[in-house]
PDB file of N, CA and C in Angstrom:
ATOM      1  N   UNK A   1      23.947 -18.602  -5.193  1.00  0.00           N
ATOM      2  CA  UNK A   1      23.621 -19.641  -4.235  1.00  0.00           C
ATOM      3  C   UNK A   1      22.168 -19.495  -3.804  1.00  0.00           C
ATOM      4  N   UNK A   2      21.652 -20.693  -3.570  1.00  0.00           N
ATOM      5  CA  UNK A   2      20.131 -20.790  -2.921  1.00  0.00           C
ATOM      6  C   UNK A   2      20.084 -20.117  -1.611  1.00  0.00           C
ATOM      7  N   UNK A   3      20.548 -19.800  -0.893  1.00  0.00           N
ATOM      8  CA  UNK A   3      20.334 -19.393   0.596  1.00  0.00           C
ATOM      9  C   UNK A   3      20.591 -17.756   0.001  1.00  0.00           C
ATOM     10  N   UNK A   4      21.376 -17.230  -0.796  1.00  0.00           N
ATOM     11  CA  UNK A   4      21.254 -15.548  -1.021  1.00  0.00           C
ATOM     12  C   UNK A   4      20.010 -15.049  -1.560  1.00  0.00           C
ATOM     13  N   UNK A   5      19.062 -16.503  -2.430  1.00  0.00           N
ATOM     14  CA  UNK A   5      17.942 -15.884  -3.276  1.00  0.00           C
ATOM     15  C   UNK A   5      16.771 -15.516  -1.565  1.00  0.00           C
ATOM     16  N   UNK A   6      16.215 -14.737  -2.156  1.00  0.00           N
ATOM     17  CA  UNK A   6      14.639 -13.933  -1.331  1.00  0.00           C
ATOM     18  C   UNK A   6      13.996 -14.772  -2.087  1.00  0.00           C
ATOM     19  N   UNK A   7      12.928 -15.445  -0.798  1.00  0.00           N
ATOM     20  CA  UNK A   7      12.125 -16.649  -1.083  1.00  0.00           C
ATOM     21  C   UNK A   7      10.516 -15.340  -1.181  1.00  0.00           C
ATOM     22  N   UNK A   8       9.763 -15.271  -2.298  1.00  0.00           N
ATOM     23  CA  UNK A   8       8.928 -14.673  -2.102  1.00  0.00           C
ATOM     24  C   UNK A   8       7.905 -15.429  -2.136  1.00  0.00           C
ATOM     25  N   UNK A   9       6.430 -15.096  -1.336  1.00  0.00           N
ATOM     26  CA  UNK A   9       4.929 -15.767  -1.420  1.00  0.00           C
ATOM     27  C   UNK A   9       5.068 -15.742  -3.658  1.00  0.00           C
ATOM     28  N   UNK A  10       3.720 -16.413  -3.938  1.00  0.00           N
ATOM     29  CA  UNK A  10       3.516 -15.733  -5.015  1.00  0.00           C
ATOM     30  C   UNK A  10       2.176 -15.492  -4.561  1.00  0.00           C
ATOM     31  N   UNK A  11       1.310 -15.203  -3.663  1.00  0.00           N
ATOM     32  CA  UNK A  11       0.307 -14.341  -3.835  1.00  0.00           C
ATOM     33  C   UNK A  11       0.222 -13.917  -2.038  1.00  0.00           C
ATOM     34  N   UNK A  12      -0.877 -13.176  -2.168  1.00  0.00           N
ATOM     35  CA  UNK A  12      -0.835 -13.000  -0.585  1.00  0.00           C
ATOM     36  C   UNK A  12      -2.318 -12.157  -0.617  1.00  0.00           C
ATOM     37  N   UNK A  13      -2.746 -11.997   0.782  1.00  0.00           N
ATOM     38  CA  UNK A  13      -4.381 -11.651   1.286  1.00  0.00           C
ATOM     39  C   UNK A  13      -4.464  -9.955   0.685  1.00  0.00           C
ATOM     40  N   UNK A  14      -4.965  -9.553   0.123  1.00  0.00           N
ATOM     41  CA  UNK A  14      -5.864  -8.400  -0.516  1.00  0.00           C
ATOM     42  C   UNK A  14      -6.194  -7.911   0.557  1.00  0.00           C
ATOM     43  N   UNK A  15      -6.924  -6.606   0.226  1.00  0.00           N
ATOM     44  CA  UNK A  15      -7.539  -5.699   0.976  1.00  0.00           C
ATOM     45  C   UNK A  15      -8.762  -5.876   1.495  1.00  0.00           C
ATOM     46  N   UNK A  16      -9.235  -6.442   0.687  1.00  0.00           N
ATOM     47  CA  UNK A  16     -10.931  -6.746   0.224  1.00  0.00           C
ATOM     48  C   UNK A  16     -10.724  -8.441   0.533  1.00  0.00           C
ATOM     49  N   UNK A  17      -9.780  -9.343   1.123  1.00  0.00           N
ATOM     50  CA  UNK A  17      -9.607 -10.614   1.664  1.00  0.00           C
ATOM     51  C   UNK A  17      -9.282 -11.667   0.134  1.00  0.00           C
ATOM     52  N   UNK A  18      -8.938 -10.980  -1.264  1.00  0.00           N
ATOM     53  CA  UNK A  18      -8.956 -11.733  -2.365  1.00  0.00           C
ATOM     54  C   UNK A  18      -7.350 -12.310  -2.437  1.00  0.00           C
ATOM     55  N   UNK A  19      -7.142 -13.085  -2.820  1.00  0.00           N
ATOM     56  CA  UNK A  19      -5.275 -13.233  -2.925  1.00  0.00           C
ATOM     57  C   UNK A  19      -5.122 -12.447  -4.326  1.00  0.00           C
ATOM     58  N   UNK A  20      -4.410 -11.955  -4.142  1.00  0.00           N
ATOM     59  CA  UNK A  20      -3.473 -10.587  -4.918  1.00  0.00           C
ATOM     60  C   UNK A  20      -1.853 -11.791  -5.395  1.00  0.00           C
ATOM     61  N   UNK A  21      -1.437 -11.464  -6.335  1.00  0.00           N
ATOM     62  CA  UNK A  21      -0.465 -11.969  -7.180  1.00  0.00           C
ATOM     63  C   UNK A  21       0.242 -10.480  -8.172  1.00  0.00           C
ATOM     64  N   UNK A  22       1.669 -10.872  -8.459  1.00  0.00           N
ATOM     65  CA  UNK A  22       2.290  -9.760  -8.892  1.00  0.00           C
ATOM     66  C   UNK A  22       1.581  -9.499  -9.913  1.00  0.00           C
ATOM     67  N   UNK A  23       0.623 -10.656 -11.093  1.00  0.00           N
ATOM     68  CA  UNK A  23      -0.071 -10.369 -12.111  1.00  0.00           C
ATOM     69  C   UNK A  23      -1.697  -9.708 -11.890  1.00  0.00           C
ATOM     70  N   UNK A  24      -2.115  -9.908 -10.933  1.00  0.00           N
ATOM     71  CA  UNK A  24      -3.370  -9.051 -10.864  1.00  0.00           C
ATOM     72  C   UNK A  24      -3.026  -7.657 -10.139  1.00  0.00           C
ATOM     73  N   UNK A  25      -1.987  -7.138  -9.688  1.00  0.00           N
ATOM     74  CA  UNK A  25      -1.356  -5.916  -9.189  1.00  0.00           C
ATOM     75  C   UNK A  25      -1.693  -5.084 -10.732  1.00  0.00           C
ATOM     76  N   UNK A  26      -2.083  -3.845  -9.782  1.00  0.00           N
ATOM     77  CA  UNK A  26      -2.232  -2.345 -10.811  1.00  0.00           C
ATOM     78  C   UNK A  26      -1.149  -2.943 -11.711  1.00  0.00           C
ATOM     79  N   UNK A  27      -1.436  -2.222 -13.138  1.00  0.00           N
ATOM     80  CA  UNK A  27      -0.723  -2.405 -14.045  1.00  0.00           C
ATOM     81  C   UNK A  27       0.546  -0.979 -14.152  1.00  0.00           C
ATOM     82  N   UNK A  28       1.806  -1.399 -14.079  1.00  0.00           N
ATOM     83  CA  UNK A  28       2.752  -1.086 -14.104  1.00  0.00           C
ATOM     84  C   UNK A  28       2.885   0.690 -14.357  1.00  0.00           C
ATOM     85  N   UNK A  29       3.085   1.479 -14.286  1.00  0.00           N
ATOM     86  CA  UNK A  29       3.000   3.021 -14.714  1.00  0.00           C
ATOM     87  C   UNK A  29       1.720   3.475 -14.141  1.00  0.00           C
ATOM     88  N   UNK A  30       1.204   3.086 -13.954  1.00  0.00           N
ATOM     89  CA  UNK A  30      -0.656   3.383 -13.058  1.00  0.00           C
ATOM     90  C   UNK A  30      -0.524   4.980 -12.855  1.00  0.00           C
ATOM     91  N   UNK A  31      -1.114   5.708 -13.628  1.00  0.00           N
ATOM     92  CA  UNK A  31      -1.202   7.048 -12.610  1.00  0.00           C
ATOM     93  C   UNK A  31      -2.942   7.430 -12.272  1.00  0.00           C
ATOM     94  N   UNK A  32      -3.604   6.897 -12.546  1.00  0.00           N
ATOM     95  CA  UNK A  32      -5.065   7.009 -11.861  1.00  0.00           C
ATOM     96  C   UNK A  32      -5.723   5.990 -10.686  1.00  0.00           C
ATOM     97  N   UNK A  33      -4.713   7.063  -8.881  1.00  0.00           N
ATOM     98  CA  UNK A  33      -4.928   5.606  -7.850  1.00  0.00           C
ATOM     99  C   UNK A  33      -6.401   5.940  -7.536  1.00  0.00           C
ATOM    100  N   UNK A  34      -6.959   4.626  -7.301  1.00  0.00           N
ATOM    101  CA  UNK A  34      -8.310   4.835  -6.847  1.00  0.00           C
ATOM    102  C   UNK A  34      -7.743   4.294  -5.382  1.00  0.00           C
ATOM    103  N   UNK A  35      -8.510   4.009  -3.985  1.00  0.00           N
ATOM    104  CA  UNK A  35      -8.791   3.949  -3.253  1.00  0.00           C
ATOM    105  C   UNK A  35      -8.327   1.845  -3.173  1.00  0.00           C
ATOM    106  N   UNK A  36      -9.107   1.487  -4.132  1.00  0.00           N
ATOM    107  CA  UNK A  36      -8.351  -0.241  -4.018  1.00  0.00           C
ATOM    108  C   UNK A  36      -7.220  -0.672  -4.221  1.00  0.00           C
ATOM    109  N   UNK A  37      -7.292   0.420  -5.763  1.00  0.00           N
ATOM    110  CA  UNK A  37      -5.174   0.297  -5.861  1.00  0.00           C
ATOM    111  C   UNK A  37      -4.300   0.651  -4.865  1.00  0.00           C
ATOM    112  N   UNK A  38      -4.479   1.751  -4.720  1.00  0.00           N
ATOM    113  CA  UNK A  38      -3.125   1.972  -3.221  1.00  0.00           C
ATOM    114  C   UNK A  38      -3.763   1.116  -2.203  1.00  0.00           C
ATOM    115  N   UNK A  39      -4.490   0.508  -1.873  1.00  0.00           N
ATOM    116  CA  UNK A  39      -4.892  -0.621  -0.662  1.00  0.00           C
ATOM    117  C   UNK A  39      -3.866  -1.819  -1.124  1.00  0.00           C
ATOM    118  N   UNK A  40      -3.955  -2.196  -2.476  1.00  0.00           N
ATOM    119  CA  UNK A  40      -3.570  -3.123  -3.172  1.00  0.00           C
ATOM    120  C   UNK A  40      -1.665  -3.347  -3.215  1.00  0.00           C
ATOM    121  N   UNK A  41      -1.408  -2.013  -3.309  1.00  0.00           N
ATOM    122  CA  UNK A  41      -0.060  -2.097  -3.149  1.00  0.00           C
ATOM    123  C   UNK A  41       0.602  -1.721  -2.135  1.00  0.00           C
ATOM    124  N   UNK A  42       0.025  -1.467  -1.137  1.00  0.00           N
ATOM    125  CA  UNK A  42       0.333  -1.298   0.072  1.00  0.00           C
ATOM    126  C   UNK A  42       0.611  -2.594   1.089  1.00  0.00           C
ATOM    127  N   UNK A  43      -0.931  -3.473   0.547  1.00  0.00           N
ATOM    128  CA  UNK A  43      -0.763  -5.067   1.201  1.00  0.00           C
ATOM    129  C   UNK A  43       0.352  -6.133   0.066  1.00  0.00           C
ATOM    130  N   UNK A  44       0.517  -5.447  -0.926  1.00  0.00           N
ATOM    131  CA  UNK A  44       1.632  -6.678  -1.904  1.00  0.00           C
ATOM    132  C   UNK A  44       2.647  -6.293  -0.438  1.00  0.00           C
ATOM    133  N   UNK A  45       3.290  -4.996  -0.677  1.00  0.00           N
ATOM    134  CA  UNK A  45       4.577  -4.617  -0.103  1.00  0.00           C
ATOM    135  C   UNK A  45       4.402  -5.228   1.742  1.00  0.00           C
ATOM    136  N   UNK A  46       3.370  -4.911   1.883  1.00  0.00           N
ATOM    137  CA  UNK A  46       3.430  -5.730   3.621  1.00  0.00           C
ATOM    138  C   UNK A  46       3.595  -6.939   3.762  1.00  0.00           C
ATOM    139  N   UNK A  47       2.615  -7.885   2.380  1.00  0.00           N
ATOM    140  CA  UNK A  47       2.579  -9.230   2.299  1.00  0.00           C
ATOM    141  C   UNK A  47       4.174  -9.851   1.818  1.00  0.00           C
ATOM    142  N   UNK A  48       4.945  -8.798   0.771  1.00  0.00           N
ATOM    143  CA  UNK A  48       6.421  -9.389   0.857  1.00  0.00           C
ATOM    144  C   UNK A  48       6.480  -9.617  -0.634  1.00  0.00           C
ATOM    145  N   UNK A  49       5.094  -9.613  -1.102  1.00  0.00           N
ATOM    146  CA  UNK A  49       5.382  -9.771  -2.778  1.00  0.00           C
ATOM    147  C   UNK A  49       5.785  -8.818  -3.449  1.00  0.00           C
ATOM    148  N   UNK A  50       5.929  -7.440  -3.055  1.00  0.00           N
ATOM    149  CA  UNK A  50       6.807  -6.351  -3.620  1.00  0.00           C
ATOM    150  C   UNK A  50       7.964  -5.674  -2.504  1.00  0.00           C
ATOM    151  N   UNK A  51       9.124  -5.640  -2.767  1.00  0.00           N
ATOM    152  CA  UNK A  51       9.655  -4.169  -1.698  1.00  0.00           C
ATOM    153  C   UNK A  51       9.001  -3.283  -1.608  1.00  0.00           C
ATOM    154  N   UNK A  52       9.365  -1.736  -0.781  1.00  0.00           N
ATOM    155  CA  UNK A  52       9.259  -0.806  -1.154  1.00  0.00           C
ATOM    156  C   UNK A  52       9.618  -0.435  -2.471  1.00  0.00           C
ATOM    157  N   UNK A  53      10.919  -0.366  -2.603  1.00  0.00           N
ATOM    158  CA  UNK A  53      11.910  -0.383  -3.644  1.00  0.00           C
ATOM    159  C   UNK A  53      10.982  -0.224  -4.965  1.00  0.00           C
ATOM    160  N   UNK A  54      10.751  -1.493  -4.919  1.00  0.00           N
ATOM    161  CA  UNK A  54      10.002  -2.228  -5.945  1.00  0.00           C
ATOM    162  C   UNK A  54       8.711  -1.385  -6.392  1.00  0.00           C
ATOM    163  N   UNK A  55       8.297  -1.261  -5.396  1.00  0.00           N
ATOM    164  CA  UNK A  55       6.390  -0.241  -5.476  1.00  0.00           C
ATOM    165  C   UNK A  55       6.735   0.897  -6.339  1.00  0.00           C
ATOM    166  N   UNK A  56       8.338   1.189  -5.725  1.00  0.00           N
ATOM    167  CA  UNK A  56       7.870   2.477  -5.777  1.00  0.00           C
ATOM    168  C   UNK A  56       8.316   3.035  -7.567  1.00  0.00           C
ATOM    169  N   UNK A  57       9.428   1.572  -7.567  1.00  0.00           N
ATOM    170  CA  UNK A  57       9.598   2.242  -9.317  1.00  0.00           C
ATOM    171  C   UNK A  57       8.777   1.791  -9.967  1.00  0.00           C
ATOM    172  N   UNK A  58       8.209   0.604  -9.690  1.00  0.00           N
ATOM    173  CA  UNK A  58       6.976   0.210 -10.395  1.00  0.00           C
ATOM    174  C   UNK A  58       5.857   1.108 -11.248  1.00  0.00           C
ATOM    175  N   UNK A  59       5.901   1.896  -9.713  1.00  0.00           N
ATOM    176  CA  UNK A  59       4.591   3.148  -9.819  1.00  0.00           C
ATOM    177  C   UNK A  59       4.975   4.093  -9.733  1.00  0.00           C
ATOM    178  N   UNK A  60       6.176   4.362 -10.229  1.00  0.00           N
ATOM    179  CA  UNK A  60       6.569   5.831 -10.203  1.00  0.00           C
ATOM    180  C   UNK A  60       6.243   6.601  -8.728  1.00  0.00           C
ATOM    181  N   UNK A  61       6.541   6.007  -7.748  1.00  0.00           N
ATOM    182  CA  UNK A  61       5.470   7.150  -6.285  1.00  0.00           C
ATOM    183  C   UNK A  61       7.182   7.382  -5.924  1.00  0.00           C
ATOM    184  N   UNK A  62       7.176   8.551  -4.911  1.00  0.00           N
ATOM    185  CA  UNK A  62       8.259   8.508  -4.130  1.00  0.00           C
ATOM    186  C   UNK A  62       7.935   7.948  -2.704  1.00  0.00           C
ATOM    187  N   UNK A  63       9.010   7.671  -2.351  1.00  0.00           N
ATOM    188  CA  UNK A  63       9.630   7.002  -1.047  1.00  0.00           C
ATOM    189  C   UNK A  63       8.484   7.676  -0.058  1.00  0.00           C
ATOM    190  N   UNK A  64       7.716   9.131   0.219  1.00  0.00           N
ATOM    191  CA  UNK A  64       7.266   9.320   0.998  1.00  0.00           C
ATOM    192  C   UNK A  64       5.665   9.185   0.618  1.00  0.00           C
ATOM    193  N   UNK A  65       5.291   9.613  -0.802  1.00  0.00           N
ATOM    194  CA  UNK A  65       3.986   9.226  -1.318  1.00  0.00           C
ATOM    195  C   UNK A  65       3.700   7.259  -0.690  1.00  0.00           C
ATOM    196  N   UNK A  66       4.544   6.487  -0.721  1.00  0.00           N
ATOM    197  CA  UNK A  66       3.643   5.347  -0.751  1.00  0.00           C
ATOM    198  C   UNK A  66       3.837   4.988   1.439  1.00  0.00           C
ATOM    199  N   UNK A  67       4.777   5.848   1.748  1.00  0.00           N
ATOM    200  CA  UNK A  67       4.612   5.885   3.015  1.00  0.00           C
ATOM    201  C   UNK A  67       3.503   6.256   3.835  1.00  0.00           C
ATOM    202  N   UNK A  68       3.084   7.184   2.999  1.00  0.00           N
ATOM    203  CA  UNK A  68       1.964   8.248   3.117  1.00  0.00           C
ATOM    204  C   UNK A  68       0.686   7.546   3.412  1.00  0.00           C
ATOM    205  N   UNK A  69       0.661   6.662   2.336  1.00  0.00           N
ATOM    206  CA  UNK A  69      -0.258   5.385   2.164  1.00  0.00           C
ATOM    207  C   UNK A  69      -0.554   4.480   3.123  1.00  0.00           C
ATOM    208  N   UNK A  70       0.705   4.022   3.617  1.00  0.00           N
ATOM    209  CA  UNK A  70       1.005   2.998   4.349  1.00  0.00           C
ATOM    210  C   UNK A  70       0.511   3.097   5.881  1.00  0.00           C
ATOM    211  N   UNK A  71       0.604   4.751   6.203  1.00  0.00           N
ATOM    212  CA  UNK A  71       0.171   5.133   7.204  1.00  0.00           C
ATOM    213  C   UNK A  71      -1.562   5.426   7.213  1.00  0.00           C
ATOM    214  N   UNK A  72      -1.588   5.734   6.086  1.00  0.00           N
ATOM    215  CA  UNK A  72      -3.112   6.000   6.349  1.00  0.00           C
ATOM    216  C   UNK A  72      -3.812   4.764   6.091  1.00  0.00           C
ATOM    217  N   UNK A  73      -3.545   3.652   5.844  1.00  0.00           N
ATOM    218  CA  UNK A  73      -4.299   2.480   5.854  1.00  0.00           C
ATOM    219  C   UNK A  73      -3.746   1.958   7.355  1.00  0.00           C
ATOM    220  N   UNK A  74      -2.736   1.962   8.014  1.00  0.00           N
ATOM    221  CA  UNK A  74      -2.407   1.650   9.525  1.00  0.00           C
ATOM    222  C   UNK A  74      -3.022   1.995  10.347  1.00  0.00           C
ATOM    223  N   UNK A  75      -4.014   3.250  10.322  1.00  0.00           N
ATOM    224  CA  UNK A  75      -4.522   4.176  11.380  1.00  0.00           C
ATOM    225  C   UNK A  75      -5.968   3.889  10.964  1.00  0.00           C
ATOM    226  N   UNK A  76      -6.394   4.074   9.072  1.00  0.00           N
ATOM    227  CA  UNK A  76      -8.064   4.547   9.386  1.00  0.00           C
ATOM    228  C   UNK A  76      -8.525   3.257   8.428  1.00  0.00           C
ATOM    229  N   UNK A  77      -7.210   2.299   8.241  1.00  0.00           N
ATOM    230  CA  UNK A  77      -8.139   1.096   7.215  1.00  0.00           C
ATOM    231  C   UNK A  77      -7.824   2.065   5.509  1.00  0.00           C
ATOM    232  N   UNK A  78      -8.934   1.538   4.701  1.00  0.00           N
ATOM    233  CA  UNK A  78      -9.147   1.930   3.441  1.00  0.00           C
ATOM    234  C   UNK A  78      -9.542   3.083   3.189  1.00  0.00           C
ATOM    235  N   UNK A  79     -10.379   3.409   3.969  1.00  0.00           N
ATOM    236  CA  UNK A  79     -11.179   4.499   4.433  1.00  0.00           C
ATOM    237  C   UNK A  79      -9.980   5.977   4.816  1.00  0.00           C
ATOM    238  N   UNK A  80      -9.214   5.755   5.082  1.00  0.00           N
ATOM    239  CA  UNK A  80      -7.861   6.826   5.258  1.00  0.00           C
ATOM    240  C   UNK A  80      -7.237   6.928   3.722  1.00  0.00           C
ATOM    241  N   UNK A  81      -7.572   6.161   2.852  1.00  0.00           N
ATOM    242  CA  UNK A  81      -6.316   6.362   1.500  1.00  0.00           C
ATOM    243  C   UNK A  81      -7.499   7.676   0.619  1.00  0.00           C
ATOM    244  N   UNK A  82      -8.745   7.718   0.864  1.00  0.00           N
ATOM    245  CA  UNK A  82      -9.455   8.820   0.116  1.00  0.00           C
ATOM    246  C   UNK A  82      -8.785  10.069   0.492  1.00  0.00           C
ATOM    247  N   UNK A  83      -8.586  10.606  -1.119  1.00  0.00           N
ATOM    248  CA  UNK A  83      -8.181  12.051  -1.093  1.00  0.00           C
ATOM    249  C   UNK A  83      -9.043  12.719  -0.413  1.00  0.00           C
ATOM    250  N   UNK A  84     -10.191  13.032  -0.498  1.00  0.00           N
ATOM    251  CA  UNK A  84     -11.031  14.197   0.190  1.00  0.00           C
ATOM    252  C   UNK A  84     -11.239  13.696   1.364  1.00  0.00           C
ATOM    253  N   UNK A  85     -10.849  12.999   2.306  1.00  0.00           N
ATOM    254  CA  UNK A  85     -10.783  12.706   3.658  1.00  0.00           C
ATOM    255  C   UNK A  85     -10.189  12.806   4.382  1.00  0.00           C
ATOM    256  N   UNK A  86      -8.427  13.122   3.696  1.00  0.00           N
ATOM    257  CA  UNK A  86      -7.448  13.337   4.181  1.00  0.00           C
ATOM    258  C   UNK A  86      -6.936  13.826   5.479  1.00  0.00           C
ATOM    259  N   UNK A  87      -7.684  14.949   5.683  1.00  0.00           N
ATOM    260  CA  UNK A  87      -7.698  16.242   6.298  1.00  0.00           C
ATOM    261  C   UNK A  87      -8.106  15.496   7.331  1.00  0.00           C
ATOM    262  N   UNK A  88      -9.920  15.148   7.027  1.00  0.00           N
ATOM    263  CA  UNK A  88     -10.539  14.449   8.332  1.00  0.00           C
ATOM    264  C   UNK A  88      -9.960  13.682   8.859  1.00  0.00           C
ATOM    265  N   UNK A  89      -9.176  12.210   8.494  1.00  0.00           N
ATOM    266  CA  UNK A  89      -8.669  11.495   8.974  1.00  0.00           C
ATOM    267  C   UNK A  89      -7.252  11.798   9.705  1.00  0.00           C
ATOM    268  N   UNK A  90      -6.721  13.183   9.740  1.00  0.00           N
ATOM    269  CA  UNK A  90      -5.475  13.987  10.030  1.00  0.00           C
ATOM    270  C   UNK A  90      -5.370  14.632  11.007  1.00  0.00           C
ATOM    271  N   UNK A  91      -6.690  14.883  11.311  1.00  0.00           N
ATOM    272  CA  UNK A  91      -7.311  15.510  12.432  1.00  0.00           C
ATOM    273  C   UNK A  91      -7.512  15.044  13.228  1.00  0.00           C
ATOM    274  N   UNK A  92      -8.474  13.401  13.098  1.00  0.00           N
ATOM    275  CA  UNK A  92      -8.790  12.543  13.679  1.00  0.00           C
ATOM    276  C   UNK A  92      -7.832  12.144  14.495  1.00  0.00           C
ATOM    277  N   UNK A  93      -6.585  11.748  13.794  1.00  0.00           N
ATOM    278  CA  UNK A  93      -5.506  10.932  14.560  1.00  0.00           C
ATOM    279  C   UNK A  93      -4.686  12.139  15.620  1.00  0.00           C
ATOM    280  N   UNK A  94      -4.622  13.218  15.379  1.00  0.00           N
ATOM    281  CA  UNK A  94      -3.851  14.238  15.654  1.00  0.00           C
ATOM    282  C   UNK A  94      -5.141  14.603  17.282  1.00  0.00           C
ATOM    283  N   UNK A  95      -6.364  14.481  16.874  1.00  0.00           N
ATOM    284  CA  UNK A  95      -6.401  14.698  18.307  1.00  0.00           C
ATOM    285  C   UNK A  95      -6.659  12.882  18.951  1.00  0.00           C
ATOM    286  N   UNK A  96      -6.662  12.219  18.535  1.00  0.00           N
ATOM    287  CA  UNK A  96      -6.743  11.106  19.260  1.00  0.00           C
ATOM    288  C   UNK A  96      -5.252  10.726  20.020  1.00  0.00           C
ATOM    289  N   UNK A  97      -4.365  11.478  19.494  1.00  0.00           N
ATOM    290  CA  UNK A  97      -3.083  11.514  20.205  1.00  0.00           C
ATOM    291  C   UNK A  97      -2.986  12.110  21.455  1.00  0.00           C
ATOM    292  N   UNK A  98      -3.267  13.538  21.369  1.00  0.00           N
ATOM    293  CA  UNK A  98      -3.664  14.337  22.790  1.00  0.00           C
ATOM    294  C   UNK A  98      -3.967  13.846  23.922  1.00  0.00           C
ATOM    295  N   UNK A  99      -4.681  12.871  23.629  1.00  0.00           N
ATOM    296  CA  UNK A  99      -5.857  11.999  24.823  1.00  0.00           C
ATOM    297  C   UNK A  99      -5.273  11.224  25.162  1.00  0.00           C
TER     298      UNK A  99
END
C-alpha cells in the first residue's frame, strides 16, 4: 500500500550547500573517508535520503563509527570530522561543558 511506502527527498543540502543525491554519494564500499565524505553522509542520513541502517551497510561503518561522526559535525561543524583534531575538538567540548 501507498501510505506504508517511506516517501524519500531525492536530493537534499550538502555540506558545502551543493544538493547531494543517492548518485553523487561516496561510492558504495568507500574505505578512504576524507573530511567531505563523512560530512556527506552524515547530511544524506539527517536530510532522510539514507537511514542509519542504510549508511552504515552501505559503508561498512558500525553503528557507533558513523555516530561518532554525527557528533562531531553537531558540536565543531566539518572541522570536528578531522582525524588529527580529534583530541582537540574532545577537549574543547569536554571543558566547554564544565562552564
Amino acid at each position: 500500500m501507498i501510505e506504508n511506502q517511506k516517501i524519500r527527498p531525492s536530493q537534499v543540502v550538502g555540506p558545502l550547500g551543493e544538493p547531494l543525491t543517492i548518485e553523487s554519494l561516496p561510492a558504495p564500499g568507500t574505505t578512504r573517508w576524507v573530511v567531505r565524505r563523512k560530512a556527506e553522509v552524515v547530511a544524506a542520513v539527517n536530510g532522510g535520503l539514507l537511514t542509519v541502517d542504510e549508511a552504515c551497510e552501505r559503508y561498512a561503518l558500525t553503528l557507533e563509527e558513523f555516530a561518532g561522526w554525527q557528533r562531531a559535525v553537531d558540536r565543531s561543524g566539518m572541522p570536528g570530522l578531522r582525524v588529527t583534531r580529534i583530541q582537540h575538538y574532545k577537549s574543547l567540548y569536554e571543558r566547554q561543558q564544565r562552564y
